[in-house]
Protein backbone atom coordinates (compact mmCIF):
# COMPACT_ATOMS: atom_id res chain seq x y z
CA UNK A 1 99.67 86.70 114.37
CA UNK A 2 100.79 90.41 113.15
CA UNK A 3 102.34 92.27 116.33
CA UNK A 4 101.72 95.45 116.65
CA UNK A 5 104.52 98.61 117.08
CA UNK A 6 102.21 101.44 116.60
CA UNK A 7 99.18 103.37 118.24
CA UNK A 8 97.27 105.42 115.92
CA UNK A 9 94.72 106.96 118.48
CA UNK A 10 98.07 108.15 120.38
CA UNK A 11 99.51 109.84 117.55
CA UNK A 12 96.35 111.20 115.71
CA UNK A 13 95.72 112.86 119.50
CA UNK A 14 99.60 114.33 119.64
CA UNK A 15 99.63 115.67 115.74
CA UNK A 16 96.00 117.28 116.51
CA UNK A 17 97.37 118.97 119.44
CA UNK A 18 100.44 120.32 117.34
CA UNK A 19 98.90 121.85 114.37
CA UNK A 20 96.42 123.49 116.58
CA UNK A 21 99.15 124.96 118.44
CA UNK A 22 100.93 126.25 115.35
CA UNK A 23 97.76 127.77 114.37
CA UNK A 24 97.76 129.82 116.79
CA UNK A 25 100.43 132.28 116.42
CA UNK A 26 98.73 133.11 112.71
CA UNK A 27 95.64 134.71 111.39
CA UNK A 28 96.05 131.72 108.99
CA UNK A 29 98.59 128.71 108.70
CA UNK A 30 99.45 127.19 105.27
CA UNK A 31 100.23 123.36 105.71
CA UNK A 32 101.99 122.01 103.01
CA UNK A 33 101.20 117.44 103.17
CA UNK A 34 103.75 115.23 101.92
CA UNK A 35 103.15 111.56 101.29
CA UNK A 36 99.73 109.90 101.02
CA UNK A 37 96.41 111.75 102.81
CA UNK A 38 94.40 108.70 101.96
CA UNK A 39 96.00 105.55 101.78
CA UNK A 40 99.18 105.84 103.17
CA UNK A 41 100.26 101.70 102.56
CA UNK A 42 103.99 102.56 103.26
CA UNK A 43 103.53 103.87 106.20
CA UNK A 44 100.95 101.17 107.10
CA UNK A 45 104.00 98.58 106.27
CA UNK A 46 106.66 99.69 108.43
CA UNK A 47 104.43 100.94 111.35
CA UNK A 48 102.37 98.22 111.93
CA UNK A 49 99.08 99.16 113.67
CA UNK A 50 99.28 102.36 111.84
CA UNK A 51 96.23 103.33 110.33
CA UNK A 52 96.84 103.82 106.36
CA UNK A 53 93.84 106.57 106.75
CA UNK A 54 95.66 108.32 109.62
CA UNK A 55 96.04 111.78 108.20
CA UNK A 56 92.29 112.23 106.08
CA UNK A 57 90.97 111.27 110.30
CA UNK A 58 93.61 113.97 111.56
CA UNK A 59 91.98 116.26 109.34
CA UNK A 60 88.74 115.27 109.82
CA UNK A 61 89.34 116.14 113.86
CA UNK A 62 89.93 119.64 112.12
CA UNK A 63 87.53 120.17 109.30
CA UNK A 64 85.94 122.83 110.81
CA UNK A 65 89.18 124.68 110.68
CA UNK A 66 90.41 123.39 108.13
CA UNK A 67 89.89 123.04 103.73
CA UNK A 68 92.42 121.70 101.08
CA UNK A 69 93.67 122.58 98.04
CA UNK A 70 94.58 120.18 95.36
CA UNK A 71 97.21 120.90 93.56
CA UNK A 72 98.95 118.94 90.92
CA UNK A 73 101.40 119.36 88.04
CA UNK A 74 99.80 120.46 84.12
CA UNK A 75 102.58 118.36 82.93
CA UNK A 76 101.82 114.78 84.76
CA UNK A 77 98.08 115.31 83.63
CA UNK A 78 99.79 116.17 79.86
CA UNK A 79 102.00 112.53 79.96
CA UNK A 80 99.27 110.50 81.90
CA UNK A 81 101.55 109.87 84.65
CA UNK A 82 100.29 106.60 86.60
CA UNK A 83 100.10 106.45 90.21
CA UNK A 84 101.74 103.06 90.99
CA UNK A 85 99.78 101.78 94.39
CA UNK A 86 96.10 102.29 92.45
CA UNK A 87 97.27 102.06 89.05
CA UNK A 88 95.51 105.28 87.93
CA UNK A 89 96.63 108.51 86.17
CA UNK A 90 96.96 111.84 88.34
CA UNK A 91 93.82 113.33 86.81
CA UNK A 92 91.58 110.23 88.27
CA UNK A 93 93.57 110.93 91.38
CA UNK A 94 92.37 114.25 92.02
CA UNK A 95 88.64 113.07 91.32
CA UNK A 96 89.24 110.18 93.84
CA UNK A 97 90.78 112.78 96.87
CA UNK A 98 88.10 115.06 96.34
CA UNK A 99 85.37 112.25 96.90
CA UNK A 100 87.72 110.89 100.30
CA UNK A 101 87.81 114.36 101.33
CA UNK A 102 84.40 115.30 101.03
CA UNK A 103 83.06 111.74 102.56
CA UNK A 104 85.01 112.90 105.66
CA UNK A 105 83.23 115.84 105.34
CA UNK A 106 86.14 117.87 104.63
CA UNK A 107 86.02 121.11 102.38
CA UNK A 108 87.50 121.22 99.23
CA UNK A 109 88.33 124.54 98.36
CA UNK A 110 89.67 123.91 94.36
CA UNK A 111 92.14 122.27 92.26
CA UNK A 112 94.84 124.09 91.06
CA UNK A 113 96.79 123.34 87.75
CA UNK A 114 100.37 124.37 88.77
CA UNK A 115 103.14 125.31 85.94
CA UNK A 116 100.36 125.66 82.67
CA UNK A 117 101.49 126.28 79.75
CA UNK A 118 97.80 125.49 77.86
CA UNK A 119 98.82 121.77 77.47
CA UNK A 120 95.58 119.99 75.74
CA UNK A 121 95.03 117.13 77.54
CA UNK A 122 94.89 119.25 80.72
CA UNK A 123 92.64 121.85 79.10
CA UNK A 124 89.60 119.03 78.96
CA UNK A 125 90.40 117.77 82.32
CA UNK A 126 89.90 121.80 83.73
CA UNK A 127 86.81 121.88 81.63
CA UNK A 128 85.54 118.76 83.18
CA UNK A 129 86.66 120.30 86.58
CA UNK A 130 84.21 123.14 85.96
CA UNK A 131 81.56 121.47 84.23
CA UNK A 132 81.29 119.08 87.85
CA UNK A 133 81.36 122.33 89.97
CA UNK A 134 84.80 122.60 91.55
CA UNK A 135 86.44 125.70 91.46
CA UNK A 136 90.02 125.57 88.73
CA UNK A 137 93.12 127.77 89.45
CA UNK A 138 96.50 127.88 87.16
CA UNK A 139 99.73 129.19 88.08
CA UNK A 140 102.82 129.40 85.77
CA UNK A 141 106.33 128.57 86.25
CA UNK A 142 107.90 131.30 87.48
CA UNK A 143 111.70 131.61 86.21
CA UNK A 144 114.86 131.62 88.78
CA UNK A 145 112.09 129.88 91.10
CA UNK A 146 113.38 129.26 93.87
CA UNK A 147 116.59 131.09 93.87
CA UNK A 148 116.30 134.31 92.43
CA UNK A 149 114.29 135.68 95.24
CA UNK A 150 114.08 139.30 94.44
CA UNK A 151 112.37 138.00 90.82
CA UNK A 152 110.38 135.54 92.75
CA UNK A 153 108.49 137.92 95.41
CA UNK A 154 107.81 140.35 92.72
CA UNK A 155 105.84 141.58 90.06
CA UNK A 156 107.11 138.80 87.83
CA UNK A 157 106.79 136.37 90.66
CA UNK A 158 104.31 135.53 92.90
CA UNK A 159 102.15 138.47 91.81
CA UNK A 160 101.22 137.40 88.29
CA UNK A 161 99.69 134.44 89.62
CA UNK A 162 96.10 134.72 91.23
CA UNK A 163 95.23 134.25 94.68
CA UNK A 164 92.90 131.47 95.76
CA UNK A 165 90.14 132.90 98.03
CA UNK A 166 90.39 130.90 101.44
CA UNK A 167 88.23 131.21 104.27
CA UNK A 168 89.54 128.76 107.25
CA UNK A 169 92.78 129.14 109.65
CA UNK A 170 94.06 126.03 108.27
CA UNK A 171 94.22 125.75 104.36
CA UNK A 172 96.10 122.23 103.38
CA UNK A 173 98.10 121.82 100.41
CA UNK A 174 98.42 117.98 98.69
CA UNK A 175 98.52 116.29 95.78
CA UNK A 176 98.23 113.29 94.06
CA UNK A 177 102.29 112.84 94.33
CA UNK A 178 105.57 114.28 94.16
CA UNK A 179 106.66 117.50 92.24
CA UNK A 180 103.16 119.20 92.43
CA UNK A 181 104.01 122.10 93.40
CA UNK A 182 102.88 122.17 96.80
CA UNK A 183 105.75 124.01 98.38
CA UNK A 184 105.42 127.69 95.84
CA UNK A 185 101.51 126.99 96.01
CA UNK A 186 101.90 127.57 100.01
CA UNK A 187 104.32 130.66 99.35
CA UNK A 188 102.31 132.09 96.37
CA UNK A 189 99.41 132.27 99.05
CA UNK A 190 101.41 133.72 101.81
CA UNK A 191 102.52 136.55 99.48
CA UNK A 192 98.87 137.35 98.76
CA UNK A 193 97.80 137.02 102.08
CA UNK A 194 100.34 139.88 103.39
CA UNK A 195 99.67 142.07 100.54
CA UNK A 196 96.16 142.14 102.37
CA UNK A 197 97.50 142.42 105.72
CA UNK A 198 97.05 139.15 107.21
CA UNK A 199 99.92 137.29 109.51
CA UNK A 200 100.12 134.30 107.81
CA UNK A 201 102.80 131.51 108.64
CA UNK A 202 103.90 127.86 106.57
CA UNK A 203 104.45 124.47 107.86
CA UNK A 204 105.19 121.27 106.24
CA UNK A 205 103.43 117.98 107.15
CA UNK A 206 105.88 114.99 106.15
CA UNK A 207 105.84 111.83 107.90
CA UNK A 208 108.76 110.54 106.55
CA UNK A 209 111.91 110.38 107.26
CA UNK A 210 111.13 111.17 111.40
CA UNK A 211 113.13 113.18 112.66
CA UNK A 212 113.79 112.38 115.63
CA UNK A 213 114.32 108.96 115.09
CA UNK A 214 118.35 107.83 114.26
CA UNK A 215 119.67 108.64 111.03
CA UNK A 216 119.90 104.91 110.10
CA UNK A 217 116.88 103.80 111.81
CA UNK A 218 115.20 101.20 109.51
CA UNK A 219 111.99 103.16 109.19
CA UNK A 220 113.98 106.19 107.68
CA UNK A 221 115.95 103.78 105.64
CA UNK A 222 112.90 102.31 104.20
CA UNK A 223 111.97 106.14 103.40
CA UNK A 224 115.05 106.02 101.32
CA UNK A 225 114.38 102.92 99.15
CA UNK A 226 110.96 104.31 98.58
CA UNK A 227 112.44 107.35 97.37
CA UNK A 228 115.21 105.89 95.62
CA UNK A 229 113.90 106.94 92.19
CA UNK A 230 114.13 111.00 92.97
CA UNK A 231 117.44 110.45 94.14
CA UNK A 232 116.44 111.32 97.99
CA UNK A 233 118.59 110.72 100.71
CA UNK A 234 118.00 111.34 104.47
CA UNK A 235 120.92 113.58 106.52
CA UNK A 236 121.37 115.08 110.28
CA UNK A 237 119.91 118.74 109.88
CA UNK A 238 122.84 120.99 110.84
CA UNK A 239 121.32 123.55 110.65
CA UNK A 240 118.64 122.18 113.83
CA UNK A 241 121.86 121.10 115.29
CA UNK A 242 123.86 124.28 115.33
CA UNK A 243 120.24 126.48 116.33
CA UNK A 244 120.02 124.21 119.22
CA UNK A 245 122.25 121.87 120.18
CA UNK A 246 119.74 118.96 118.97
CA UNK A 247 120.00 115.95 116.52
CA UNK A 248 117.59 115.96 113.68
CA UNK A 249 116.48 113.93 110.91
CA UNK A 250 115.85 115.79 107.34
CA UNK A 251 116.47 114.98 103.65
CA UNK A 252 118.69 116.44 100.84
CA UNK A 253 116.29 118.60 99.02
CA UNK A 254 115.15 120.48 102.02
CA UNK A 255 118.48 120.54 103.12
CA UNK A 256 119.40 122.30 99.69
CA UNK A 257 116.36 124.70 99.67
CA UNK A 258 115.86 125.57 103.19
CA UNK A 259 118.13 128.76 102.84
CA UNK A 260 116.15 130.00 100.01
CA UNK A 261 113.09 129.42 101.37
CA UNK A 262 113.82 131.30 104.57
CA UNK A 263 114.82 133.83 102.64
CA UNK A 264 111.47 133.95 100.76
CA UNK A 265 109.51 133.80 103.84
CA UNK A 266 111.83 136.52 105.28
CA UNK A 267 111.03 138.95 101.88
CA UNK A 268 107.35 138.02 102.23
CA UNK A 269 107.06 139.08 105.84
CA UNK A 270 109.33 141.76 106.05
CA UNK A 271 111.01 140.20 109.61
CA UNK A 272 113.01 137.71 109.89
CA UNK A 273 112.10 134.04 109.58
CA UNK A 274 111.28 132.07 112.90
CA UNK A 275 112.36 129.04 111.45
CA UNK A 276 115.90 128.03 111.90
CA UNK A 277 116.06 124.86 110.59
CA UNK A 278 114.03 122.28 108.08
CA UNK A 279 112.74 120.73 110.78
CA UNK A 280 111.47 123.71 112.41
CA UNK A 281 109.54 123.81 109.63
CA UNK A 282 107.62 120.80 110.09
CA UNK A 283 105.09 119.49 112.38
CA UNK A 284 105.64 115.61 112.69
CA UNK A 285 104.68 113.71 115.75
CA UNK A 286 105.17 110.63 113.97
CA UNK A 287 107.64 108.78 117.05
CA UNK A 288 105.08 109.42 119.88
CA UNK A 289 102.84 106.64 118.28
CA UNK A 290 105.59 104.04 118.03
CA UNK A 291 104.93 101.52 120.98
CA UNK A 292 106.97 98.72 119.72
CA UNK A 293 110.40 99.69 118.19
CA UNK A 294 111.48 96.15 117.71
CA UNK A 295 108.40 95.40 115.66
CA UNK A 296 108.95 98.41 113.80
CA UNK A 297 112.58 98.11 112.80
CA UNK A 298 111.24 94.37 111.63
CA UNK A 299 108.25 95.31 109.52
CA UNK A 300 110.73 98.24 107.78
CA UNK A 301 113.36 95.64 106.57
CA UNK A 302 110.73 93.79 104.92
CA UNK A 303 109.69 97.36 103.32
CA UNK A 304 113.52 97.43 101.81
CA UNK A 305 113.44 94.08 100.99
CA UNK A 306 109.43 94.59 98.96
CA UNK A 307 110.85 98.24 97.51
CA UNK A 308 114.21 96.46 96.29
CA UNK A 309 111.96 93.82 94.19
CA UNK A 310 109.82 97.33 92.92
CA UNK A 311 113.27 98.49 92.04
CA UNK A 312 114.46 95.50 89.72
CA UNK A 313 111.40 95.46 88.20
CA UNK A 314 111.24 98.74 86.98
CA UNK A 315 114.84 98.34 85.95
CA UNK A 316 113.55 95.93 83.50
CA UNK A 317 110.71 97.50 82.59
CA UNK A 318 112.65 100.36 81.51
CA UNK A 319 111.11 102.72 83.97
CA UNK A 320 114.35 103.46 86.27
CA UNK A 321 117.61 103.37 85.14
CA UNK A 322 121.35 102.30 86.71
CA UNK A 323 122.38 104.33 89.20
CA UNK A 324 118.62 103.85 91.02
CA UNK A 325 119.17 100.16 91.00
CA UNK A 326 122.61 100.28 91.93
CA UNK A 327 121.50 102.56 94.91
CA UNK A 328 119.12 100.10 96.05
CA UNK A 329 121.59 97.56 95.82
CA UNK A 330 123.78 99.60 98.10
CA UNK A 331 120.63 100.13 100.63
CA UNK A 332 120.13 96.16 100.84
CA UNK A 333 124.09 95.85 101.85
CA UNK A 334 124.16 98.28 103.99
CA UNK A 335 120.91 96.98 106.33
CA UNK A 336 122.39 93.08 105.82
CA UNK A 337 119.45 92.33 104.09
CA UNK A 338 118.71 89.93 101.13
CA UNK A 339 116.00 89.13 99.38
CA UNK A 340 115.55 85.66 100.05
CA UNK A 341 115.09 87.14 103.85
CA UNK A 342 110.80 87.94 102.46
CA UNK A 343 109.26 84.43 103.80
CA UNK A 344 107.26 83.72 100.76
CA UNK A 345 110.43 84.11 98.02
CA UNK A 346 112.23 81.06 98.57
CA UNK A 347 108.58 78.91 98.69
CA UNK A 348 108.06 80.12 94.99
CA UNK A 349 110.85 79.47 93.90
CA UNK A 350 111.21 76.46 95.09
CA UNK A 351 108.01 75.09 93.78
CA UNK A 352 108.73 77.00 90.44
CA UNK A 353 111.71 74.66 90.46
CA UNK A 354 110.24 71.44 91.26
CA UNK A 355 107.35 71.78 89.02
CA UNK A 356 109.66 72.67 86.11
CA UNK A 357 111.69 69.13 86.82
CA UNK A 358 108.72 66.94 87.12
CA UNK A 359 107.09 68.35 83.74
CA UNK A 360 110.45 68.48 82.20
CA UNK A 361 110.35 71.58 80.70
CA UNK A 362 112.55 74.39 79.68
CA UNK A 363 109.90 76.99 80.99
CA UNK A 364 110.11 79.38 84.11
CA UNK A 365 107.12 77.97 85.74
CA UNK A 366 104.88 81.15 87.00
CA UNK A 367 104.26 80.42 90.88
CA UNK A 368 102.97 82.66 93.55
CA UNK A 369 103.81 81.63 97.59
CA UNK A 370 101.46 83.39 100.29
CA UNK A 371 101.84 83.42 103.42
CA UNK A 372 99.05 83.60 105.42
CA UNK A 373 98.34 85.28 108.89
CA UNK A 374 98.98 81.69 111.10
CA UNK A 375 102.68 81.56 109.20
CA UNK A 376 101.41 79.00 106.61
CA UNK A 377 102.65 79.38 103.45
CA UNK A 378 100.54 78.18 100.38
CA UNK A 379 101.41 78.20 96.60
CA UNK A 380 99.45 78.22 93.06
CA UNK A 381 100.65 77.64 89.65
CA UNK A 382 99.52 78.70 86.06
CA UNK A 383 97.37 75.86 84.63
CA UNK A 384 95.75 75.47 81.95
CA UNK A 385 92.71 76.17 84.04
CA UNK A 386 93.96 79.60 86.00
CA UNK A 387 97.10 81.75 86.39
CA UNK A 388 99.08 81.69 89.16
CA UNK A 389 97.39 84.57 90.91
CA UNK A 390 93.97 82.95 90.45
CA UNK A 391 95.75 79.37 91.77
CA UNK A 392 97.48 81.04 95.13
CA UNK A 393 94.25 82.98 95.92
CA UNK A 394 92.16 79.69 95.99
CA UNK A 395 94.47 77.85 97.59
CA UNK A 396 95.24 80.38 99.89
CA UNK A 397 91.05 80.56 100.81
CA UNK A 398 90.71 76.84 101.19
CA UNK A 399 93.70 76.53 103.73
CA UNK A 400 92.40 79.19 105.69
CA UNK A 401 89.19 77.87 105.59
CA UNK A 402 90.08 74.32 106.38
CA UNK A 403 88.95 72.61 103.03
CA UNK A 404 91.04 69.71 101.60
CA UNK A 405 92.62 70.26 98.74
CA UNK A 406 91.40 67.86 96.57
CA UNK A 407 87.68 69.53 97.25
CA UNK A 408 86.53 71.71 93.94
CA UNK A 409 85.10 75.14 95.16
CA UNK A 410 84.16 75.74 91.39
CA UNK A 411 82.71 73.01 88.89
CA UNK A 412 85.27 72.50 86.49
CA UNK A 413 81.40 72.99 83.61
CA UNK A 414 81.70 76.72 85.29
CA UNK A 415 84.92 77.28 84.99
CA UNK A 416 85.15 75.99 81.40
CA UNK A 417 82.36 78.24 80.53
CA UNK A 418 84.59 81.27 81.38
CA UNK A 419 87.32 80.27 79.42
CA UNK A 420 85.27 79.43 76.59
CA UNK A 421 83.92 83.08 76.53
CA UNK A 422 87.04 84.29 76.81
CA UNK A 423 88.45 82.62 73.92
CA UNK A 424 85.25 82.43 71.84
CA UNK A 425 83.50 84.91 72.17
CA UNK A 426 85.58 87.71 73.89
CA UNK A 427 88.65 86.46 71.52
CA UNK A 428 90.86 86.71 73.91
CA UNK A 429 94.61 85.03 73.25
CA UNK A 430 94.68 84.14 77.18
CA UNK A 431 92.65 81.25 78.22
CA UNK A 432 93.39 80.72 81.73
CA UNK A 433 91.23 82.25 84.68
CA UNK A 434 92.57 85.61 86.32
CA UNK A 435 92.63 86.35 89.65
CA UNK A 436 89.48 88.91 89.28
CA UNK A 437 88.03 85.87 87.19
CA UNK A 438 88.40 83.48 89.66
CA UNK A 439 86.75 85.93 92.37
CA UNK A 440 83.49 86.22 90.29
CA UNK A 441 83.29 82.74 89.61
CA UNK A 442 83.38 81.87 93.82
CA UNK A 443 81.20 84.53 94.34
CA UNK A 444 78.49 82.98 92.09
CA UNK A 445 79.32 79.58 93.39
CA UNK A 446 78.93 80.75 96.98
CA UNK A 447 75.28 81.69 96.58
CA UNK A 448 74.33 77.54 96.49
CA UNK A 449 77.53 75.84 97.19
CA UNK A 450 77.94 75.79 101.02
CA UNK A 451 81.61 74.95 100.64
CA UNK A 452 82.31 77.37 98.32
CA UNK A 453 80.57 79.68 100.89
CA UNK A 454 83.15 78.82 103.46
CA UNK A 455 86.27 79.98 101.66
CA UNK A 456 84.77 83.23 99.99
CA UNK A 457 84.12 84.37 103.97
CA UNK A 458 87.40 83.96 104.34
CA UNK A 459 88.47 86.61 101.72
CA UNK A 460 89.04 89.32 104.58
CA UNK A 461 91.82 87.20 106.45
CA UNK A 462 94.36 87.77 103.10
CA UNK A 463 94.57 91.17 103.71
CA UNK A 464 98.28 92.39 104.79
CA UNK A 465 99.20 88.96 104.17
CA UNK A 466 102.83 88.57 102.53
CA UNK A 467 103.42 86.75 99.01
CA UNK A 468 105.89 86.58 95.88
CA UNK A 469 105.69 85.63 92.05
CA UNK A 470 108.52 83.57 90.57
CA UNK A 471 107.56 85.76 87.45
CA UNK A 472 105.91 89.95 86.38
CA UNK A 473 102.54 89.83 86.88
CA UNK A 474 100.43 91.50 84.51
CA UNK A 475 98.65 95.02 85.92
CA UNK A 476 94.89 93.29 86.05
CA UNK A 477 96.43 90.53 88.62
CA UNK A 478 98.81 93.40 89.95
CA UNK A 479 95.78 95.65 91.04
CA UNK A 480 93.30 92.38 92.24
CA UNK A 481 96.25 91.48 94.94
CA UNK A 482 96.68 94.50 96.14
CA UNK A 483 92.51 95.34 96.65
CA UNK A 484 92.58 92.07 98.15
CA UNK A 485 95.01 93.71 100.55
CA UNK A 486 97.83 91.06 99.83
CA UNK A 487 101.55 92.60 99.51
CA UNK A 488 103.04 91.33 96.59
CA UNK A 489 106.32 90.86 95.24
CA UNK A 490 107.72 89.38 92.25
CA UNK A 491 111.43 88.60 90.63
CA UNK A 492 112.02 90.57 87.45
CA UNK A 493 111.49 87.64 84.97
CA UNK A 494 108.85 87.89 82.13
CA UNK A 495 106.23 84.88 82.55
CA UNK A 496 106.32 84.43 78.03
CA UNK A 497 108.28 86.03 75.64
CA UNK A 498 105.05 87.44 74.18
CA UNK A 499 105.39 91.29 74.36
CA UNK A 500 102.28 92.54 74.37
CA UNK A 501 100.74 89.93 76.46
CA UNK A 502 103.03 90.31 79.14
């Protein structure tokens, strides 16, 4: 059974409290969001109990104070950059937030395009912005931003870029990832806001790394493997520490720009900053929810442990390079941690191994190992029936559901009937039954096969359940796991030496 370190209600109640109290000493308070509104899964890993929808609810407790602003990068939307946990591009990302926000109810004030330079791609996407009745702003690079502050609140600056209307205390800043632009979004505002004459203040919503947890406290370090790609690392804030005597959390790059940005504030305002350190700056409550710091600590190794496999494969994907893989190398020694320490990697391997002995063949066998909520672990192989995915899934549904194994959940006439539209008629070069596949196929069979009926009730018990491939899985599988809810983890080893198919 999953133990629990974290209490949502708790925390939502203490971060509520916080913000409103920052609120207060401004006509209006610019909150810059880091991480994930909606669907925060890291933090949902190495807080267990946290709830991955955490901050869209905290905002909801606020929406009548409160409206966001979506900004994100002209040259993401240009390259089609992917968001890895949905498999989407940035410009689907900011259609998906702005339905979330505005099921919770929450007003979305516009998108804005930060750093255009006219790029094409993101041209159409603005058009199709306007066309579905959401307001568009653009900003340009500014140059010496951030560091040539006399350039920056100026004429040249902040001033040649328009102000976005807002009408509630609280205006939000996200996006759909890193680099958006959030941070000189909030600043371009605040400039604009005093050259009407309103107080207006900036804080920074980050949940990770916490502050006031130790500087090598697993759930920090597991903010550091997640972040190993953009070169992050976490450091005490001596600046908090000199101010007041106190031990603080923060991480390099607003270690490197909080002079600069004091200094911007302090130009915008005319007074000197109230912040005296990055964490000043923030407003994370994150610690008050953690009930459990054993359980925490746990479920953040096995975050290490999942981000080093994320790490490797990219490495071999040719999407990070070296030093990021050597750095998460480092991370692993440091915490004592290997890989083999993820219950479900040795399993796969394992099985790989014998099945590649008793067929006799040269071939990495493809195996996935899950392990499900009562500790069991369960594997599935590629066939010539299904993939591995497909395999584990079933198996997975029938142990849970307490159906021998030797039962068939699907007649083999159905299941042949798929493949043979696949190959036949859809001309497809890959036979066997995906995971998605698979899922239609019990859902039909369900309908008059009580059996079958048994195990596809059972689909809700594999969520947050642990597994591992022996080999890459291909993105269809990749994003059918992880709606299922099932962490997945995989070595760095190509399943065929087929390119494109891979």
């Amino acid at each position: 059974m999953k133990k629990i370190g974290f209490d949502s209600e708790k925390y939502l109640q203490e971060q509520s409290a916080y913000i409103l109290e920052r609120v207060q000493h401004y006509d209006k308070l610019y909150l810059e969001f880091g991480g994930k509104l909606v669907g925060d899964k890291h933090a949902k890993r190495v807080l267990p109990g946290f709830d991955e929808d955490a901050k869209i609810k905290l905002l909801e407790t606020l929406k009548e104070k409160a409206e966001i602003i979506i900004c994100v990068y002209a040259g993401d939307i240009e390259r089609s950059k992917i968001r890895g946990d949905y498999g989407i591009t940035y410009d689907q990302d900011v259609l998906r937030l702005i339905d979330e926000y505005r099921a919770y109810g929450i007003s979305v004030n516009s998108v804005l395009i930060t750093r255009y330079q006219e790029q094409p791609n993101v041209k159409v996407f603005m058009t199709k912005l306007e066309r579905s009745g959401i307001k568009v702003y653009t900003h340009q690079a500014i140059e010496g931003y951030p560091t040539n502050v006399e350039a920056i609140v100026g004429e040249n600056g902040f001033a040649k870029n328009p102000y976005i209307e807002t009408t509630k205390p609280i205006v939000v800043a996200s996006a759909p990832g890193p680099g958006s632009g959030k941070l000189a979004t909030c600043l371009n505002q605040m400039y604009h806001e005093y050259e009407h004459g309103r107080k207006t203040g900036y804080a920074k919503f980050e949940t990770f790394p916490v502050w006031n947890l130790p500087l090598k406290h697993p759930v920090n370090t597991a903010y550091e493997a997640a972040t190993v790609d953009l070169k992050d690392f976490n450091m005490i804030d001596n600046y908090h520490y000199e101010a007041y005597g106190e031990v603080a959390v923060n991480y390099n790059r607003d270690m490197e720009t909080f002079p600069v940005i004091k200094r911007i504030i302090e130009k915008i305002t005319g007074k000197e900053s109230v912040y005296q350190s990055p964490t000043d700056m923030g407003v994370n409550r994150l610690k008050t929810g953690i009930i459990d710091d054993q359980v925490v600590q746990e479920a953040a190794k096995q975050e290490i442990i999942r981000r080093s496999f994320a790490v490797e494969n990219d490495y071999k994907k040719g999407l990070a390079d070296e030093e990021t893989l050597r750095r998460m190398q480092v991370i692993l020694e440091e915490n004592d941690l290997k890989k083999e320490d993820r219950a479900p990697v040795l399993p796969a391997r394992n099985y790989a191994k014998e099945v590649q002995e008793r067929i006799q063949s040269t071939n990495l066998q493809a195996v996935i190992a899950i392990e499900l909520p009562n500790d069991t672990i369960i594997t599935g192989r590629t066939t010539t029936l299904m993939d591995a995915s497909a395999a584990a899934i079933l198996n997975g549904l029938k142990s849970l559901a307490n159906i021998a194994d030797e039962i068939d959940l699907l007649a083999p006439m159905i299941l042949q009937t798929i493949q043979k539209l696949k190959t036949d008629d859809l001309h497809s070069k890959v036979p066997t039954l995906s995971a998605n596949e698979l899922l239609i196929a019990l859902a039909i069979s369900a309908v008059t096969n009580p059996t079958a009926q048994l195990a596809y009730q059972q689909l809700p018990n594999l969520k947050d359940t642990q597994a591992h491939s022996t080999v890459i899985l291909n993105r269809e599988n990749e994003q059918t796991l992880k709606q299922l809810g099932i962490d997945i983890t995989n070595d760095p080893v190509y399943p065929t030496e087929n390119l494109y198919y891979n």
